[in-house]
PDB file of N, CA and C in Angstrom:
ATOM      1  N   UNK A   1     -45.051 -88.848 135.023  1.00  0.00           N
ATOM      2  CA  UNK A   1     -44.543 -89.458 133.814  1.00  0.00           C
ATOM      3  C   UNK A   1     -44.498 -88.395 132.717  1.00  0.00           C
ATOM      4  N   UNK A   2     -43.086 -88.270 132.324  1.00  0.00           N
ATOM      5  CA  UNK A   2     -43.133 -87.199 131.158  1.00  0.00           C
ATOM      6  C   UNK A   2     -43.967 -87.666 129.861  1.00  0.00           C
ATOM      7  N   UNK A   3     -44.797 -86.579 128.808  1.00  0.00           N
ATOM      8  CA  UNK A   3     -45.065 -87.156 127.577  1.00  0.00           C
ATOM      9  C   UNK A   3     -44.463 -87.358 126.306  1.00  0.00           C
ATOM     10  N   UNK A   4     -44.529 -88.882 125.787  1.00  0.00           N
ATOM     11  CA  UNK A   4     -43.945 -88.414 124.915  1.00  0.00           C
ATOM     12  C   UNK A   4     -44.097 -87.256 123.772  1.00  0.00           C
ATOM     13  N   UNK A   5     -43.020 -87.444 122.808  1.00  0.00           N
ATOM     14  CA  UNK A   5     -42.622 -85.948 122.280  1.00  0.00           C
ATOM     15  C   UNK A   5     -43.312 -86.382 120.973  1.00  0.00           C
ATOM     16  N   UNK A   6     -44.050 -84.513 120.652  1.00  0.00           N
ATOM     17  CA  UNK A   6     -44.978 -84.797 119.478  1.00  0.00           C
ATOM     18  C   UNK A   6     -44.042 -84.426 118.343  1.00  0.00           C
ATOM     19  N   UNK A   7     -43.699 -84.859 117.250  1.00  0.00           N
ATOM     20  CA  UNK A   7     -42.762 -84.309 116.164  1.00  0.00           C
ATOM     21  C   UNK A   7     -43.853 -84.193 115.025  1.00  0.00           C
ATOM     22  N   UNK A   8     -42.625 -82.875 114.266  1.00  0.00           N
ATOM     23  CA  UNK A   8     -43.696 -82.485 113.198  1.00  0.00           C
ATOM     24  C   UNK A   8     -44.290 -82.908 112.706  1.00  0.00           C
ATOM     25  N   UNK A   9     -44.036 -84.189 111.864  1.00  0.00           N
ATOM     26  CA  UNK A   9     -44.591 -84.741 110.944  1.00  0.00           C
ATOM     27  C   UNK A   9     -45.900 -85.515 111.828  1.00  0.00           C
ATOM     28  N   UNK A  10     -46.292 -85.618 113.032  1.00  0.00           N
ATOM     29  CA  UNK A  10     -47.334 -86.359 113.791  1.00  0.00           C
ATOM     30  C   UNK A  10     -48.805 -85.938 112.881  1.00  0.00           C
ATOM     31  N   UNK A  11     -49.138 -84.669 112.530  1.00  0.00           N
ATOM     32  CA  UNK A  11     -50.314 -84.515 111.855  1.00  0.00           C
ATOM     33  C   UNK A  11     -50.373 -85.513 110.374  1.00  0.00           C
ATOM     34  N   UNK A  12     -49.371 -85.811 110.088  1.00  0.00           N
ATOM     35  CA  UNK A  12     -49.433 -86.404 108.596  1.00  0.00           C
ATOM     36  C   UNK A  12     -48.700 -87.863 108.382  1.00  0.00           C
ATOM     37  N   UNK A  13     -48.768 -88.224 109.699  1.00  0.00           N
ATOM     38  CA  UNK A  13     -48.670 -89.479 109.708  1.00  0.00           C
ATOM     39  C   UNK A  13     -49.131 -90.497 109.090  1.00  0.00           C
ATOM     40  N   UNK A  14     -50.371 -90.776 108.837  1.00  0.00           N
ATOM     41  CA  UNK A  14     -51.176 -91.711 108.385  1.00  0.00           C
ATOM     42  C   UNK A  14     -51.121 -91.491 106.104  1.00  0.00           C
ATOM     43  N   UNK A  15     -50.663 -90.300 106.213  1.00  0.00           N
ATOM     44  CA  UNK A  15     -50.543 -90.130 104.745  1.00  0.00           C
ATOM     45  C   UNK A  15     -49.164 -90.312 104.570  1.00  0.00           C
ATOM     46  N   UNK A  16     -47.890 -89.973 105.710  1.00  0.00           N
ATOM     47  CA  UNK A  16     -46.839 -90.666 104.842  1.00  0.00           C
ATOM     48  C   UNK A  16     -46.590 -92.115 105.365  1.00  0.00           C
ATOM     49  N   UNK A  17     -47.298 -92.363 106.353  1.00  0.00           N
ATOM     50  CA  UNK A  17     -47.067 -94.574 105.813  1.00  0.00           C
ATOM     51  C   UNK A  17     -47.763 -94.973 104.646  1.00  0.00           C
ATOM     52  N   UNK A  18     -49.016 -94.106 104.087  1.00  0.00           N
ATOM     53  CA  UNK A  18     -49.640 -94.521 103.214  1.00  0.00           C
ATOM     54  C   UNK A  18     -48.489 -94.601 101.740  1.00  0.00           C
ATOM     55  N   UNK A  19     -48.319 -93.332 101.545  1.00  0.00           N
ATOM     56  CA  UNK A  19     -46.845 -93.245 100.807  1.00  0.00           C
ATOM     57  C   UNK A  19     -45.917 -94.470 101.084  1.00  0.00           C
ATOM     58  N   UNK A  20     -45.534 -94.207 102.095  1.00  0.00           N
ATOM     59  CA  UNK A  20     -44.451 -95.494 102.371  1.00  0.00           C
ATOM     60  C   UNK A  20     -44.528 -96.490 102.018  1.00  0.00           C
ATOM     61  N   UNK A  21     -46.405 -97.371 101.987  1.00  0.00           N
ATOM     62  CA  UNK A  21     -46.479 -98.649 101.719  1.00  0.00           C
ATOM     63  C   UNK A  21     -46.244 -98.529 100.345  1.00  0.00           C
ATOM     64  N   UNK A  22     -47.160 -97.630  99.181  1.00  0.00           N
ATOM     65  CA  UNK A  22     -46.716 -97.742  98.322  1.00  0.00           C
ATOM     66  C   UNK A  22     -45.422 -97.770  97.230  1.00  0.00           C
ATOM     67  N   UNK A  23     -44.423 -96.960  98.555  1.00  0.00           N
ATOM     68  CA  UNK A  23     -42.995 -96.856  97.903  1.00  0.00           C
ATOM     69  C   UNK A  23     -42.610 -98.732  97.955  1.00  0.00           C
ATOM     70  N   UNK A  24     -43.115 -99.364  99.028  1.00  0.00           N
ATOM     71  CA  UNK A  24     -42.975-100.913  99.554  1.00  0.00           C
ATOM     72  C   UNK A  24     -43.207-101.500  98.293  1.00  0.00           C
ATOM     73  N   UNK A  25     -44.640-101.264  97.981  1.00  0.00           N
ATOM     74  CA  UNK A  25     -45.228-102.189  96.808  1.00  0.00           C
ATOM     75  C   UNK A  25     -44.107-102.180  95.646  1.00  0.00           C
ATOM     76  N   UNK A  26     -43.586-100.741  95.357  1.00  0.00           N
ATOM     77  CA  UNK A  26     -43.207-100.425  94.179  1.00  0.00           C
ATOM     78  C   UNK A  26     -41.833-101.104  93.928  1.00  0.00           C
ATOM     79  N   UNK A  27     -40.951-101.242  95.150  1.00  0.00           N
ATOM     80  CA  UNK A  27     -39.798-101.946  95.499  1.00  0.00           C
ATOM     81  C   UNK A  27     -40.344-103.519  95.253  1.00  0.00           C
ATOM     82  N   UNK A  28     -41.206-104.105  95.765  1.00  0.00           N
ATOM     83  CA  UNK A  28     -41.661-105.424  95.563  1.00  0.00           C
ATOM     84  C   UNK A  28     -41.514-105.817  93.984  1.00  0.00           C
ATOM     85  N   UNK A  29     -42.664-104.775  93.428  1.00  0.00           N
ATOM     86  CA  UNK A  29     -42.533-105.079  92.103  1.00  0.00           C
ATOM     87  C   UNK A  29     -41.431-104.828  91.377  1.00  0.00           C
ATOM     88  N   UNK A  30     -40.497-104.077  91.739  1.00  0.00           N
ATOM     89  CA  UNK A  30     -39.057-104.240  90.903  1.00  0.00           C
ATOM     90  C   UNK A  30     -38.716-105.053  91.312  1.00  0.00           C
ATOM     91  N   UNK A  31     -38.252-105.824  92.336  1.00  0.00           N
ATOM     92  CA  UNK A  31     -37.965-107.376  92.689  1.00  0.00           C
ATOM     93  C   UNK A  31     -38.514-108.196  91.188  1.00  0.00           C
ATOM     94  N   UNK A  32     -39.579-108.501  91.415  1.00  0.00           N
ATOM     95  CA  UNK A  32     -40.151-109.319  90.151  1.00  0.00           C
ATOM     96  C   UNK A  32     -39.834-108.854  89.148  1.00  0.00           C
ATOM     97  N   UNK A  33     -39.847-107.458  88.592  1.00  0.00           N
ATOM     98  CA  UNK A  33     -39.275-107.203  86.997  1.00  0.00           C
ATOM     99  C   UNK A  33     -37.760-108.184  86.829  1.00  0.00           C
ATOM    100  N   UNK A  34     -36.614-107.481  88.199  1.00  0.00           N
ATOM    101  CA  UNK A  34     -35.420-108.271  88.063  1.00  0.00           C
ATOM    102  C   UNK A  34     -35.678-109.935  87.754  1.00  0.00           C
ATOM    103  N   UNK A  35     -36.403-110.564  88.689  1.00  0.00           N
ATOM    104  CA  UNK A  35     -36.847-111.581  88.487  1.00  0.00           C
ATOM    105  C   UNK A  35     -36.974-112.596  87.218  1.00  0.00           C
ATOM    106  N   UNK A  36     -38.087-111.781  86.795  1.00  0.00           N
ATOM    107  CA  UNK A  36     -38.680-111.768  85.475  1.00  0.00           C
ATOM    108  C   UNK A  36     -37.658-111.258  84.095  1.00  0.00           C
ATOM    109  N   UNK A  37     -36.093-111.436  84.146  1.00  0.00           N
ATOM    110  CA  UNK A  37     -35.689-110.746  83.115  1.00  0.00           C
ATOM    111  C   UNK A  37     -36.277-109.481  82.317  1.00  0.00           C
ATOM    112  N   UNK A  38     -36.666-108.157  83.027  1.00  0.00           N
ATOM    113  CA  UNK A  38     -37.310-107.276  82.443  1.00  0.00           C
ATOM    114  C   UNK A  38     -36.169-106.535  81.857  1.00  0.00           C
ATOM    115  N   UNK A  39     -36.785-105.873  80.689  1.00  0.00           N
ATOM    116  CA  UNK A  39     -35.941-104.871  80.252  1.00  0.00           C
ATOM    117  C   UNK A  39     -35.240-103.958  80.939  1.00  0.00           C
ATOM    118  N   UNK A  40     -34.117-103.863  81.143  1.00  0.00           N
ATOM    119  CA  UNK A  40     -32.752-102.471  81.888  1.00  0.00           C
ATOM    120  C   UNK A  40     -33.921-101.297  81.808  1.00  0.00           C
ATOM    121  N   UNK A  41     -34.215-100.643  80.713  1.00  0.00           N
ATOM    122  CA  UNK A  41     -34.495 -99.573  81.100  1.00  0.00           C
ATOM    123  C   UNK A  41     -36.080 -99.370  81.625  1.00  0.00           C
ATOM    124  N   UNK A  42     -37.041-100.453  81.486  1.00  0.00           N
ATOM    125  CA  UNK A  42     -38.392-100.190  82.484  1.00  0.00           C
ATOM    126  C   UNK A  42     -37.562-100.599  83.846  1.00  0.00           C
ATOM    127  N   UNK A  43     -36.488-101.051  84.425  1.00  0.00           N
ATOM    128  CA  UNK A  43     -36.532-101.492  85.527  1.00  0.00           C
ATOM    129  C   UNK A  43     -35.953-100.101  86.206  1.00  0.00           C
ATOM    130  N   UNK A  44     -34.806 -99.267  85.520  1.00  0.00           N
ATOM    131  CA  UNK A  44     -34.621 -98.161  85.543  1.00  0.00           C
ATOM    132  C   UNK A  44     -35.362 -97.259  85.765  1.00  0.00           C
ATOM    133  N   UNK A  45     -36.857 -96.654  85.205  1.00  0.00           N
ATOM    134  CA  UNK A  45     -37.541 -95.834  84.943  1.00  0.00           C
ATOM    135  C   UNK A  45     -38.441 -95.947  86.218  1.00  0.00           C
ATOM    136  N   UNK A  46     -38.574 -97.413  86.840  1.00  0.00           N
ATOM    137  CA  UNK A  46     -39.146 -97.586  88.231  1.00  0.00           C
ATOM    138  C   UNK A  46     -38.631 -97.316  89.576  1.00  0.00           C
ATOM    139  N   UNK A  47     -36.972 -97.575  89.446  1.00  0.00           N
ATOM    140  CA  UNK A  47     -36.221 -97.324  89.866  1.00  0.00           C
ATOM    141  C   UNK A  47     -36.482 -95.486  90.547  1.00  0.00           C
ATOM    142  N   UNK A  48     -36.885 -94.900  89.200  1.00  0.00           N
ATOM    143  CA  UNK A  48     -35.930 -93.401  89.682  1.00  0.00           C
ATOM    144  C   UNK A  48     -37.587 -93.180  89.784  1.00  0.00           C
ATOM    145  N   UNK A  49     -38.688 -93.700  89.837  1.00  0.00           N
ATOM    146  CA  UNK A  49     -39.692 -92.816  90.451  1.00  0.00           C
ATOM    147  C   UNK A  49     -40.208 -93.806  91.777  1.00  0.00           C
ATOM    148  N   UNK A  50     -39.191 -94.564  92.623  1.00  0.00           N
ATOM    149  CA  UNK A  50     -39.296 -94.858  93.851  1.00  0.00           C
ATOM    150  C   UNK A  50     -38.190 -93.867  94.573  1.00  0.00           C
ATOM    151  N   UNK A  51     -37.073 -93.308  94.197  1.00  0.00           N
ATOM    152  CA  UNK A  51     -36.252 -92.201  94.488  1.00  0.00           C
ATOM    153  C   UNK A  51     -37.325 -91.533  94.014  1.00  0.00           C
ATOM    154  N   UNK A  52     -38.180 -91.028  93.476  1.00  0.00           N
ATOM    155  CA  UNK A  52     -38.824 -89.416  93.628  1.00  0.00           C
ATOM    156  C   UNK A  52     -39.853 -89.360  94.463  1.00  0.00           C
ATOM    157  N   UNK A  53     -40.093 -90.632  94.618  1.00  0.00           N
ATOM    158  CA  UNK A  53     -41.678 -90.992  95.304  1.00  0.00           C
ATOM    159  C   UNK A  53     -40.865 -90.966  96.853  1.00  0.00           C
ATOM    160  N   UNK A  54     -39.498 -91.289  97.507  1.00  0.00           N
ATOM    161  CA  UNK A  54     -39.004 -91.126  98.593  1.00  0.00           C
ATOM    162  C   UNK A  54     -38.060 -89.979  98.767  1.00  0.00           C
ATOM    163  N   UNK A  55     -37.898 -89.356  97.848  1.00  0.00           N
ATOM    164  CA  UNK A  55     -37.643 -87.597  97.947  1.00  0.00           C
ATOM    165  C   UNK A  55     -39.044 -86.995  98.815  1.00  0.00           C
ATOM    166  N   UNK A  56     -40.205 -87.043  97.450  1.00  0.00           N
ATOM    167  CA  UNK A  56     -40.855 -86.462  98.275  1.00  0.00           C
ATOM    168  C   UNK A  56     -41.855 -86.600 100.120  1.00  0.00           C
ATOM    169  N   UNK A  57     -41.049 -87.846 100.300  1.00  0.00           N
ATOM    170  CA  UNK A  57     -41.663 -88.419 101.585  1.00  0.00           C
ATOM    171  C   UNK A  57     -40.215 -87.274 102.533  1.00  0.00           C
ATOM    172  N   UNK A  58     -39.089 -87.904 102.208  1.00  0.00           N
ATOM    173  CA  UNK A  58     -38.441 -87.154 103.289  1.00  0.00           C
ATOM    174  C   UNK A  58     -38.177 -85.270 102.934  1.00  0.00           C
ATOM    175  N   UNK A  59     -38.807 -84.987 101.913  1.00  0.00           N
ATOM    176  CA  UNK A  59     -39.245 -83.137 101.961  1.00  0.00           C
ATOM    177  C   UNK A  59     -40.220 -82.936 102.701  1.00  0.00           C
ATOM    178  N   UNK A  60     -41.048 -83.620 102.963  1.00  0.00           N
ATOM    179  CA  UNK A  60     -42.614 -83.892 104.238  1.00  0.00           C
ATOM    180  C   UNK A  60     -41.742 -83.326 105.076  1.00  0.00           C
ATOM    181  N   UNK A  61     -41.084 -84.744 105.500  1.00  0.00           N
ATOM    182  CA  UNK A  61     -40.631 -84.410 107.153  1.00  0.00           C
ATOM    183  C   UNK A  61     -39.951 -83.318 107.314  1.00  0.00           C
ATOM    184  N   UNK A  62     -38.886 -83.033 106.267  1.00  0.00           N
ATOM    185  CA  UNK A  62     -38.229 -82.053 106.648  1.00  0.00           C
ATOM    186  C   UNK A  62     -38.766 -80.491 106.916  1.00  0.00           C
ATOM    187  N   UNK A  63     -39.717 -80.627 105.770  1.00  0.00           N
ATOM    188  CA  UNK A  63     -40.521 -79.580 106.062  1.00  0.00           C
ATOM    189  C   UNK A  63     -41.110 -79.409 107.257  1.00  0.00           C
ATOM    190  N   UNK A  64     -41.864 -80.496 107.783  1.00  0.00           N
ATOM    191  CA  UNK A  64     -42.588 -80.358 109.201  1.00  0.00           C
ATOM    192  C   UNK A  64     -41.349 -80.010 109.956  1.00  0.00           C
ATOM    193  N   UNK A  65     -40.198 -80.944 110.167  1.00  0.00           N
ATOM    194  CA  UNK A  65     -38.992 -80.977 110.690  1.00  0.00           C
ATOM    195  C   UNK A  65     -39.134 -79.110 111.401  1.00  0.00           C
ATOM    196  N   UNK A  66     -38.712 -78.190 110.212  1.00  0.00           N
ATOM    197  CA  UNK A  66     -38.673 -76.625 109.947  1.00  0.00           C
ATOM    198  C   UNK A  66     -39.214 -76.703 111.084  1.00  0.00           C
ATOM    199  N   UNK A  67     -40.854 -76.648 110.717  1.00  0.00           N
ATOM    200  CA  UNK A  67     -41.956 -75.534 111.082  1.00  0.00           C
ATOM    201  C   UNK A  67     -42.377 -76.454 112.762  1.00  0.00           C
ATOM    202  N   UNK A  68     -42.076 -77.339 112.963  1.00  0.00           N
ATOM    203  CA  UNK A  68     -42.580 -77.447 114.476  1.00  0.00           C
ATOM    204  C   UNK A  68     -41.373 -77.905 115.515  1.00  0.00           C
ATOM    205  N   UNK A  69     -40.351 -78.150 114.583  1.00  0.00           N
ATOM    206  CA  UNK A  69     -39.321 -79.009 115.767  1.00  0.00           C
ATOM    207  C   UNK A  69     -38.312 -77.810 115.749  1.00  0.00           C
ATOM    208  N   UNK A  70     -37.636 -77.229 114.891  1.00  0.00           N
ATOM    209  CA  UNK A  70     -36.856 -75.921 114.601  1.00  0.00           C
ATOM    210  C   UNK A  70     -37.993 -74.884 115.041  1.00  0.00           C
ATOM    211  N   UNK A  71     -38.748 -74.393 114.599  1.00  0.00           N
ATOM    212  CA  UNK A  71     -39.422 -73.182 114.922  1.00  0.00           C
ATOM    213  C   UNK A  71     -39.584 -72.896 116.842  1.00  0.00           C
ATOM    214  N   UNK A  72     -39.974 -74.377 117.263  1.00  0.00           N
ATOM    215  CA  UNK A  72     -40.522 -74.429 118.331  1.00  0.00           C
ATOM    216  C   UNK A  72     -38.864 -74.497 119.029  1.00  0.00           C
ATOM    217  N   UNK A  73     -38.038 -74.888 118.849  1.00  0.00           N
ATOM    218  CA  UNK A  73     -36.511 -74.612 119.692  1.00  0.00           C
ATOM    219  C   UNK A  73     -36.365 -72.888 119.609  1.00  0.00           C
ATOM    220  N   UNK A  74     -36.780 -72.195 118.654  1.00  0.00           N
ATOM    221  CA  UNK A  74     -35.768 -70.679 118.404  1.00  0.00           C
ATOM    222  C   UNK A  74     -37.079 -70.250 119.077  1.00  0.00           C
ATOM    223  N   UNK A  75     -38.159 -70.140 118.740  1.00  0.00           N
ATOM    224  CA  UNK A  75     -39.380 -69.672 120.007  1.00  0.00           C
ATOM    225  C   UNK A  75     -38.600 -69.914 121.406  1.00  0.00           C
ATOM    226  N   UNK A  76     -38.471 -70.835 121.746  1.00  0.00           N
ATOM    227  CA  UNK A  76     -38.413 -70.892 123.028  1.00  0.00           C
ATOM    228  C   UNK A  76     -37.151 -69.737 123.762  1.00  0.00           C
ATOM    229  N   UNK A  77     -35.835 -69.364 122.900  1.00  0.00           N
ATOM    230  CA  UNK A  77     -35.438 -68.658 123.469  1.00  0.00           C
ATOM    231  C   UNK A  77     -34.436 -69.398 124.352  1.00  0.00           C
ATOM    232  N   UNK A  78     -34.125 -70.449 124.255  1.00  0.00           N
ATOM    233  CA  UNK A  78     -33.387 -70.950 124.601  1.00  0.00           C
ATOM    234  C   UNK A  78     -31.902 -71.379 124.152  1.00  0.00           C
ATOM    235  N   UNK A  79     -30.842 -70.567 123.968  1.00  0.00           N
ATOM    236  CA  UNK A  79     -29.995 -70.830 122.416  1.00  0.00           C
ATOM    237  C   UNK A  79     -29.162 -72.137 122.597  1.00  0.00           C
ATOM    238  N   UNK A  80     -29.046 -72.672 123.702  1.00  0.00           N
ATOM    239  CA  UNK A  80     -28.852 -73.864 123.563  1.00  0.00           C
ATOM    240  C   UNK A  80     -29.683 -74.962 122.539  1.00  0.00           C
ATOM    241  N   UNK A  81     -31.197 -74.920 123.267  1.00  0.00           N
ATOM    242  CA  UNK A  81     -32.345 -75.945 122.012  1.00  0.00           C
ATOM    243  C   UNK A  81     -31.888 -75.208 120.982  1.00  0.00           C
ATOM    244  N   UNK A  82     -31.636 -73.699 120.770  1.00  0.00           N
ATOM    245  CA  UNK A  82     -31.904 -73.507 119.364  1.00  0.00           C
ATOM    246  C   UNK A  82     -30.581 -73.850 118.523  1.00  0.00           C
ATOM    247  N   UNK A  83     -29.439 -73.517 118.987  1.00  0.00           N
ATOM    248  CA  UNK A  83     -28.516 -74.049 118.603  1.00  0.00           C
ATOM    249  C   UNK A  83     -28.559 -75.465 117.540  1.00  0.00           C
ATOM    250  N   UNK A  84     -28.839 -76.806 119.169  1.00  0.00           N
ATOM    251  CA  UNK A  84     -28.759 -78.077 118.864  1.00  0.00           C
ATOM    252  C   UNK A  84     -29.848 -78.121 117.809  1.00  0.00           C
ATOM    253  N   UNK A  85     -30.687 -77.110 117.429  1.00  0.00           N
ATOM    254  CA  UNK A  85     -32.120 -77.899 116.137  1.00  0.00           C
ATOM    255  C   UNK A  85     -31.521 -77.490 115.264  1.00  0.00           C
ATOM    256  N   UNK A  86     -30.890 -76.192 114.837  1.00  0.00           N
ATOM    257  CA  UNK A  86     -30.094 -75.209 113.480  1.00  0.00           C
ATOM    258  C   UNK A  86     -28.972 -76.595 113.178  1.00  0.00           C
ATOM    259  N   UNK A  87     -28.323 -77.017 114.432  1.00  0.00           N
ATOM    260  CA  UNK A  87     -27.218 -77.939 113.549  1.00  0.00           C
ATOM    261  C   UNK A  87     -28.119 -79.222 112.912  1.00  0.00           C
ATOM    262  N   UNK A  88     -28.973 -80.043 113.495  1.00  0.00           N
ATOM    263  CA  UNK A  88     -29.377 -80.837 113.089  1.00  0.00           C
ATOM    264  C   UNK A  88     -30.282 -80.726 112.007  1.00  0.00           C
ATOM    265  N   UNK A  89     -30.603 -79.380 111.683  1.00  0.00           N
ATOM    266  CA  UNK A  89     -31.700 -78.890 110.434  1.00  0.00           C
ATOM    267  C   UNK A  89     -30.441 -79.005 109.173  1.00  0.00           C
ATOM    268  N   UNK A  90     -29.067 -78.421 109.790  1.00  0.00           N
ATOM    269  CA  UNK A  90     -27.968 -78.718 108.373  1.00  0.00           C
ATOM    270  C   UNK A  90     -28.070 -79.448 108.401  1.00  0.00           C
ATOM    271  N   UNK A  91     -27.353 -80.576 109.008  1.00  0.00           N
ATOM    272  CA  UNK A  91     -27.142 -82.147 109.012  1.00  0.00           C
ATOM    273  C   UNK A  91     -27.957 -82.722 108.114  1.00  0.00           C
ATOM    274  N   UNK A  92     -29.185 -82.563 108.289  1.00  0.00           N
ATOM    275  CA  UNK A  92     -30.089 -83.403 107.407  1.00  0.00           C
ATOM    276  C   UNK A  92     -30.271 -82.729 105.696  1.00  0.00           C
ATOM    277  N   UNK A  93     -29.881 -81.298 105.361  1.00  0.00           N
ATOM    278  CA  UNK A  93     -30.257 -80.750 104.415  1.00  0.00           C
ATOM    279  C   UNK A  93     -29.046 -80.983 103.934  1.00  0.00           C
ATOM    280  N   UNK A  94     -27.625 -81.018 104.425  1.00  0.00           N
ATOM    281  CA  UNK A  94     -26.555 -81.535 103.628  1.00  0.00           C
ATOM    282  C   UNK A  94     -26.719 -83.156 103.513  1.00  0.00           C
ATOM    283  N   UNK A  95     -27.144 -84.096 104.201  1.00  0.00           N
ATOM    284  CA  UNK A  95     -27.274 -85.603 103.959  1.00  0.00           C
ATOM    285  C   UNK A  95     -28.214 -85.520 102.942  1.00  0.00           C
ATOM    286  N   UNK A  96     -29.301 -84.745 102.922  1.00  0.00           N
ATOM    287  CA  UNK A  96     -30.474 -84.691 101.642  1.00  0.00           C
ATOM    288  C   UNK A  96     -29.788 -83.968 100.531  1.00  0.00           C
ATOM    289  N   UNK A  97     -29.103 -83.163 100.470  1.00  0.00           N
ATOM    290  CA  UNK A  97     -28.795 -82.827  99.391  1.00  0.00           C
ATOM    291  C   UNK A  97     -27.671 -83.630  98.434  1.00  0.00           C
ATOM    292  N   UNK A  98     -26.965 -84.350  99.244  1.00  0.00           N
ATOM    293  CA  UNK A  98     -25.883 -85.614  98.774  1.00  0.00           C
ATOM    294  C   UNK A  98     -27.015 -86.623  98.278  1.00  0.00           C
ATOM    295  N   UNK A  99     -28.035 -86.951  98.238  1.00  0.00           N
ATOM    296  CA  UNK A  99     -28.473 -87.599  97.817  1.00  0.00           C
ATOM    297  C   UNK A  99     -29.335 -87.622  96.437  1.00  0.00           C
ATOM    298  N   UNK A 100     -29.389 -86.195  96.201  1.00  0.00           N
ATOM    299  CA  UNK A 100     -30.336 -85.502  94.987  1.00  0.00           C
ATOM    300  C   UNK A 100     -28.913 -85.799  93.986  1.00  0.00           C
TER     301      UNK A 100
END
């Protein structure tokens, strides 16, 4: 039975769901501001630090992304893996950067 596959981000798992839940909570509670007729711009100001608070969750991965899933394809010497990780390392840094 093959194993499954360890990806970068596996060491820091437990700190970015922790992140995650709180990005959850923070989405919850803008629900209720809308709810609650809150003022445009506190609902705004929550708004753009659940986008910063999920910037910095997917710079995690990407970073790990780099250093164990890319690093470990061009180690190997294989230019096929290394190939297929270089395109998918753009892919994601042009989809991340459309989003900043």
């Amino acid at each position: 039975m093959a194993a499954a596959p360890t990806y970068g981000y596996a060491p820091h798992k437990d700190q970015l769901l922790k992140r995650l839940a709180r990005v959850e909570g923070q989405v919850r509670g803008i629900s209720r501001m809308i709810e609650d007729d809150r003022y445009c711009i506190d609902i705004l100001t929550q708004l753009g630090a659940v986008s910063t608070a999920l910037e910095a969750v997917a710079l995690k991965v990407l970073e790990e992304h780099v250093e164990h899933c890319v690093a470990g394809a061009l180690a190997s010497g294989d230019p096929d893996v290394a190939g297929e990780k270089s395109r998918e390392l753009l892919g994601a840094v042009q989809r991340f950067a459309k989003t900043m």
